[in-house]
N, C-alpha and C. Protein backbone atom coordinates (compact mmCIF):
# COMPACT_ATOMS: atom_id res chain seq x y z
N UNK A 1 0.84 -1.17 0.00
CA UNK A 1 0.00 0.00 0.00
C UNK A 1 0.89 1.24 0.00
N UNK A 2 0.52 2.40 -1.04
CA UNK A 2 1.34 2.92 -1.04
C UNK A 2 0.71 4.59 -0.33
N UNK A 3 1.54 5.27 0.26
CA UNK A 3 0.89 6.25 1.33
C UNK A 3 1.30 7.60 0.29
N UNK A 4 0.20 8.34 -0.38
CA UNK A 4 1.06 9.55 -0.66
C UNK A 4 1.09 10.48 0.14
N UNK A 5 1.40 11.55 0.03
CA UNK A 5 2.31 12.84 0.88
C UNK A 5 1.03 14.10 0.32
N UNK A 6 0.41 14.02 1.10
CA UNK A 6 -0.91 15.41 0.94
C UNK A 6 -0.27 16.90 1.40
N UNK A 7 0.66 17.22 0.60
CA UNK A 7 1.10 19.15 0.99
C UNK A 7 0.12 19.97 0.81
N UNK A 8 -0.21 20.78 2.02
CA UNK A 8 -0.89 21.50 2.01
C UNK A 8 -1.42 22.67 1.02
N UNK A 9 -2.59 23.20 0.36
CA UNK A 9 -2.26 24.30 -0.54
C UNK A 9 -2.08 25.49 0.23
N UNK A 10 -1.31 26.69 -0.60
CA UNK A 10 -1.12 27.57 -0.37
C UNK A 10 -2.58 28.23 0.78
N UNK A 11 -3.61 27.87 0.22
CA UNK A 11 -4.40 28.59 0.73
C UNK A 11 -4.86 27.92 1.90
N UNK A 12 -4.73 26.87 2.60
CA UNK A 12 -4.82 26.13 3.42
C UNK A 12 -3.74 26.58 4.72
N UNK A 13 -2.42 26.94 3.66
CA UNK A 13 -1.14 27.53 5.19
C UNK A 13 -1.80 29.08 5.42
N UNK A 14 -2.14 29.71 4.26
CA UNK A 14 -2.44 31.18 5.22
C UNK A 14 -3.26 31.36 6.14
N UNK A 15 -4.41 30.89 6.62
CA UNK A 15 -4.94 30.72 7.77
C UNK A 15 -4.13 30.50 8.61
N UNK A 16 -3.52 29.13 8.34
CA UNK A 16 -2.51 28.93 9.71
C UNK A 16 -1.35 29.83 9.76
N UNK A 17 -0.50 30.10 9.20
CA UNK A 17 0.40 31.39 9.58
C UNK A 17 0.02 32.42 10.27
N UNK A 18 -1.51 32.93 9.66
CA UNK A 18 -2.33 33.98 10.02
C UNK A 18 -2.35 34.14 11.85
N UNK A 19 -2.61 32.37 12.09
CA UNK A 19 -2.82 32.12 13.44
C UNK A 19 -1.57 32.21 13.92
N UNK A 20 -0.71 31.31 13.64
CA UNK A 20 0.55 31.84 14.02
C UNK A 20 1.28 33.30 14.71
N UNK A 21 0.76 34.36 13.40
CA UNK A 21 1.67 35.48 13.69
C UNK A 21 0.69 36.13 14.93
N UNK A 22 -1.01 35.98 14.54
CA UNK A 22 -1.44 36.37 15.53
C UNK A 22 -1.53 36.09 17.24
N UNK A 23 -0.56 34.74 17.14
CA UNK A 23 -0.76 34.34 18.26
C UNK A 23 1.00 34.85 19.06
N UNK A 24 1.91 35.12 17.99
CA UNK A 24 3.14 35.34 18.04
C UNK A 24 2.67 37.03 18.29
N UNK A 25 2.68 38.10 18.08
CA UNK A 25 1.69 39.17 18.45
C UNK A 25 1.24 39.09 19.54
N UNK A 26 0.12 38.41 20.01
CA UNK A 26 -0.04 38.24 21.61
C UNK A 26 0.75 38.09 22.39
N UNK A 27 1.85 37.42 22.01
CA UNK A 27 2.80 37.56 23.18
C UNK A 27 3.68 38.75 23.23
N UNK A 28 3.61 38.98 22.00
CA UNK A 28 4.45 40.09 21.91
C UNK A 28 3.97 41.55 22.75
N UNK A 29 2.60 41.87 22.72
CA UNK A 29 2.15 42.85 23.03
C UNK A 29 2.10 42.57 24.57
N UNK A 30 2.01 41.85 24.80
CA UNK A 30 2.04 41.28 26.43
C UNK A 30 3.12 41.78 27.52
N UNK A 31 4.60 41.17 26.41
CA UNK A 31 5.69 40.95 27.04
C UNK A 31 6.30 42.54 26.41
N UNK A 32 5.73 43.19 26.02
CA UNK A 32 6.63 44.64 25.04
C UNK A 32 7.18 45.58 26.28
N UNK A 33 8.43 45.61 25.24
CA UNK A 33 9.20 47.08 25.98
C UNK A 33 9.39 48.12 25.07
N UNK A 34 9.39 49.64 25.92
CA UNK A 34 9.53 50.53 25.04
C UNK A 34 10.21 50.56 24.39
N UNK A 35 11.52 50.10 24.06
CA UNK A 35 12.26 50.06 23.36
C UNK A 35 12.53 49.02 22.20
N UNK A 36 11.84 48.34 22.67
CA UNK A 36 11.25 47.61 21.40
C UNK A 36 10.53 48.02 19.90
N UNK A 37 10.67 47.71 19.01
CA UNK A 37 9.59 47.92 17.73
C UNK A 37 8.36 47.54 18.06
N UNK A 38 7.23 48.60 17.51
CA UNK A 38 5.93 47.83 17.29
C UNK A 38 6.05 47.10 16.40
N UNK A 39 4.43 46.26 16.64
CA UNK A 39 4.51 44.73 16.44
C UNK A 39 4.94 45.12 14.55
N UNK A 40 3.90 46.06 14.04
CA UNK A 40 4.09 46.38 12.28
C UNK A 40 5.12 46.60 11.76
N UNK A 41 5.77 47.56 12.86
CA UNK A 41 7.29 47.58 11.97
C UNK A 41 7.83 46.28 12.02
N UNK A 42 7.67 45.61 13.00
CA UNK A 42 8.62 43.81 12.69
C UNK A 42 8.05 43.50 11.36
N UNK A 43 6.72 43.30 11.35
CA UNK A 43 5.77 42.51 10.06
C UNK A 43 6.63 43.63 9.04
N UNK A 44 6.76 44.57 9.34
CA UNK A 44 6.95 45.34 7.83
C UNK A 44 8.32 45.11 7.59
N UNK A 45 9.05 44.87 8.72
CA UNK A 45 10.76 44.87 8.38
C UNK A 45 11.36 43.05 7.59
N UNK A 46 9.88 42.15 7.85
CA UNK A 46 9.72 41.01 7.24
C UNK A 46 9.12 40.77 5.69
N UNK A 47 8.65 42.20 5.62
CA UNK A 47 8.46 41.68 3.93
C UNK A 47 6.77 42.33 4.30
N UNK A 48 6.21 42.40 5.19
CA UNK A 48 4.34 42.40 4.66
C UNK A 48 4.19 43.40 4.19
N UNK A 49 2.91 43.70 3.57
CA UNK A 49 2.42 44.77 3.04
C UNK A 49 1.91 45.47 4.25
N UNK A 50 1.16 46.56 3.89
CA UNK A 50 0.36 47.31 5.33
C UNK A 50 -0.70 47.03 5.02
N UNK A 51 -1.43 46.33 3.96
CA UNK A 51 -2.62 45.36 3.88
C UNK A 51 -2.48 44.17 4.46
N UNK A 52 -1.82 43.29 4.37
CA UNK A 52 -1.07 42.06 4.71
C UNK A 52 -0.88 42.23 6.65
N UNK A 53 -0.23 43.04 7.09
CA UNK A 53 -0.42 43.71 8.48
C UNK A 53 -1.52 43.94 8.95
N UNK A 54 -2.48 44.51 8.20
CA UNK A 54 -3.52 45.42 8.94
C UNK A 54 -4.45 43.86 9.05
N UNK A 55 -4.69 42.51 7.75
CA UNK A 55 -5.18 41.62 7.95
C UNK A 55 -4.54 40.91 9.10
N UNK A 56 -3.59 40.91 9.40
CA UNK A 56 -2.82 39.66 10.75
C UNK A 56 -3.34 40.36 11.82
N UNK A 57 -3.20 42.10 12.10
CA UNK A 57 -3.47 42.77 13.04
C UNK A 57 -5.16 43.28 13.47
N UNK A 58 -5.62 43.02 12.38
CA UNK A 58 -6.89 43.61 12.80
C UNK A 58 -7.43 44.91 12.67
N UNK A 59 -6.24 45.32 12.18
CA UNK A 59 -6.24 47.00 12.05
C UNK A 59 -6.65 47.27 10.62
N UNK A 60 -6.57 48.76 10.33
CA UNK A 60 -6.95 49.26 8.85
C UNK A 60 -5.47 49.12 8.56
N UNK A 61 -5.23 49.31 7.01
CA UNK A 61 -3.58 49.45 6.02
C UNK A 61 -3.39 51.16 6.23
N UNK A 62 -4.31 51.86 6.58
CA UNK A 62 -3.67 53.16 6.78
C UNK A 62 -3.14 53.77 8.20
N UNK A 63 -4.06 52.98 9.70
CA UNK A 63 -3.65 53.12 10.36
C UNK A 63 -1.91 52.40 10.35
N UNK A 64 -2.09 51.01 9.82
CA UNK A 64 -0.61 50.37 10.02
C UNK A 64 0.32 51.13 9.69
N UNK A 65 0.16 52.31 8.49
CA UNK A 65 1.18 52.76 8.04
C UNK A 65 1.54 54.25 8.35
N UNK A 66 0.53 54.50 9.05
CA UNK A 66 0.82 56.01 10.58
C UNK A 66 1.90 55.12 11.47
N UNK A 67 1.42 53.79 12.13
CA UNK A 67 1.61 53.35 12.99
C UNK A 67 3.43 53.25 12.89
N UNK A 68 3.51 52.16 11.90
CA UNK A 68 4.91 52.10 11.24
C UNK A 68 5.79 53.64 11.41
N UNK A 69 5.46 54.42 10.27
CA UNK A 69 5.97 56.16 10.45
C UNK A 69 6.21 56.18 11.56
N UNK A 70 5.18 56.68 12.56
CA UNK A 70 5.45 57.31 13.84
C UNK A 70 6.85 56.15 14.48
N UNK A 71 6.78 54.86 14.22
CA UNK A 71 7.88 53.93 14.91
C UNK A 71 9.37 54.17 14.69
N UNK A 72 9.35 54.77 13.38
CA UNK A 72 10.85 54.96 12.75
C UNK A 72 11.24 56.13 13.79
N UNK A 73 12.94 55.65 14.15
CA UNK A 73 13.37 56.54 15.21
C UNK A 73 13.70 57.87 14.40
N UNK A 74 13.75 58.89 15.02
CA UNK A 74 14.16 60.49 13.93
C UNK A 74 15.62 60.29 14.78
N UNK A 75 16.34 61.32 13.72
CA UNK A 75 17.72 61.09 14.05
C UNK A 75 18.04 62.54 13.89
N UNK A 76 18.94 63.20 14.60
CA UNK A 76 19.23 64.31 15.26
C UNK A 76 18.87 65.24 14.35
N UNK A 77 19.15 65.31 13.05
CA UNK A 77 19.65 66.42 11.90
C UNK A 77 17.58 66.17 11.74
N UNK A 78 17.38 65.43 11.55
CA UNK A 78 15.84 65.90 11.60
C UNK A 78 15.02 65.99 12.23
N UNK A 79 15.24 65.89 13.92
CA UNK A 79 14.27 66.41 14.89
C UNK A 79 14.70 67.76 14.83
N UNK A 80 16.06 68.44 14.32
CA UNK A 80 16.41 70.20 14.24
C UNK A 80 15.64 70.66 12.58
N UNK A 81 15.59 70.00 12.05
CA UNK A 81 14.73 69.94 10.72
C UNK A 81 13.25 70.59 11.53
N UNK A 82 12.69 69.79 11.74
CA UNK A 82 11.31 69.96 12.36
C UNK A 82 11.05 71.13 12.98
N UNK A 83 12.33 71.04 14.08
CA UNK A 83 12.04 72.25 14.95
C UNK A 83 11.88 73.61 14.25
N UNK A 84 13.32 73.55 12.98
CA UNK A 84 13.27 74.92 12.86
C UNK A 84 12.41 75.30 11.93
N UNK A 85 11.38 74.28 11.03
CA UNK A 85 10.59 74.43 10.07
C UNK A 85 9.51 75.02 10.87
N UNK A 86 9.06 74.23 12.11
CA UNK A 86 7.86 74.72 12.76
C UNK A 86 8.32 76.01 13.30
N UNK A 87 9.35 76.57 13.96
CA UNK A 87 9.91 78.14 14.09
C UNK A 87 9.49 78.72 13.21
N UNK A 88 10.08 78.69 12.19
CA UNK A 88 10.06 79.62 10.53
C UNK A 88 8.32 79.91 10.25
N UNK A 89 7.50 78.46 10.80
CA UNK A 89 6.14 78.62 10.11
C UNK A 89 5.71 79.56 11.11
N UNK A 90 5.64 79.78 12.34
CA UNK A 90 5.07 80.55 13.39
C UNK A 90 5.62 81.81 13.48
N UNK A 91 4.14 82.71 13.28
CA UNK A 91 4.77 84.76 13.18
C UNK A 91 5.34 85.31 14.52
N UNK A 92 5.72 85.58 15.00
CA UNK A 92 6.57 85.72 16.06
C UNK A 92 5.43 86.73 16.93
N UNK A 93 5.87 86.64 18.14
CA UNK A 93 5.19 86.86 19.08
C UNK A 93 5.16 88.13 19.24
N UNK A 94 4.42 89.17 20.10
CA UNK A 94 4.61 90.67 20.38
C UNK A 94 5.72 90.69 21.11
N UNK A 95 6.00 89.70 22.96
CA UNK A 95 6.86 89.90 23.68
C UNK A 95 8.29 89.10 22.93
N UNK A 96 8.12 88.61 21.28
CA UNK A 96 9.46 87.93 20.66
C UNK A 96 10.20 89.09 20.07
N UNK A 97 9.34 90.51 19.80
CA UNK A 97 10.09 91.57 18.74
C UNK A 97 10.61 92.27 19.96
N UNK A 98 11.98 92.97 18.92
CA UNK A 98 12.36 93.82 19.72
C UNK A 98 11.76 95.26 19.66
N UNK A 99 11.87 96.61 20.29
CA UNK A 99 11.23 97.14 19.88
C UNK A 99 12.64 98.59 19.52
């Protein structure tokens, strides 16, 4: 008798991965430190889409991809970027002039 080898289809593992990452996620959010990545930037630094994310997570693809943004660390030359853009945009104060 001969036994064949039933591989799963593609569409049969994404459910289970699905469960997987979501269950890999739970722990994650459990056990998180601030200094850690959110959970999206991992999924995103692995290849997913922010559709692909927002399905594992539960979330929308636009929140994931605020979410992601806001995660990326800013690095010196552009938190002084920011600052001095938001300076420049704001008319200066009465007690800022000289007189």
């Amino acid at each position: 008798m001969r036994h064949e080898h039933h591989s799963p289809s593609p569409i049969e593992l994404e459910p289970a991965l699905r469960a997987l990452l979501a269950l890999l996620i739970s722990g994650r959010d459990e056990n998180s430190s601030r200094s850690a990545p959110c959970t999206e930037t991992v999924l995103a630094r692995a290849g997913l889409s922010d559709a692909d994310i927002a399905a594992v997570t539960g979330g929308d693809p636009t929140d994931v991809r605020a979410i992601i943004d806001a995660d990326r660390p800013i690095s010196v030359i552009d938190r002084a970027r920011v600052h001095m853009t938001r300076n420049a945009a704001s008319p200066p104060t009465a007690s800022s002039r000289s007189l």
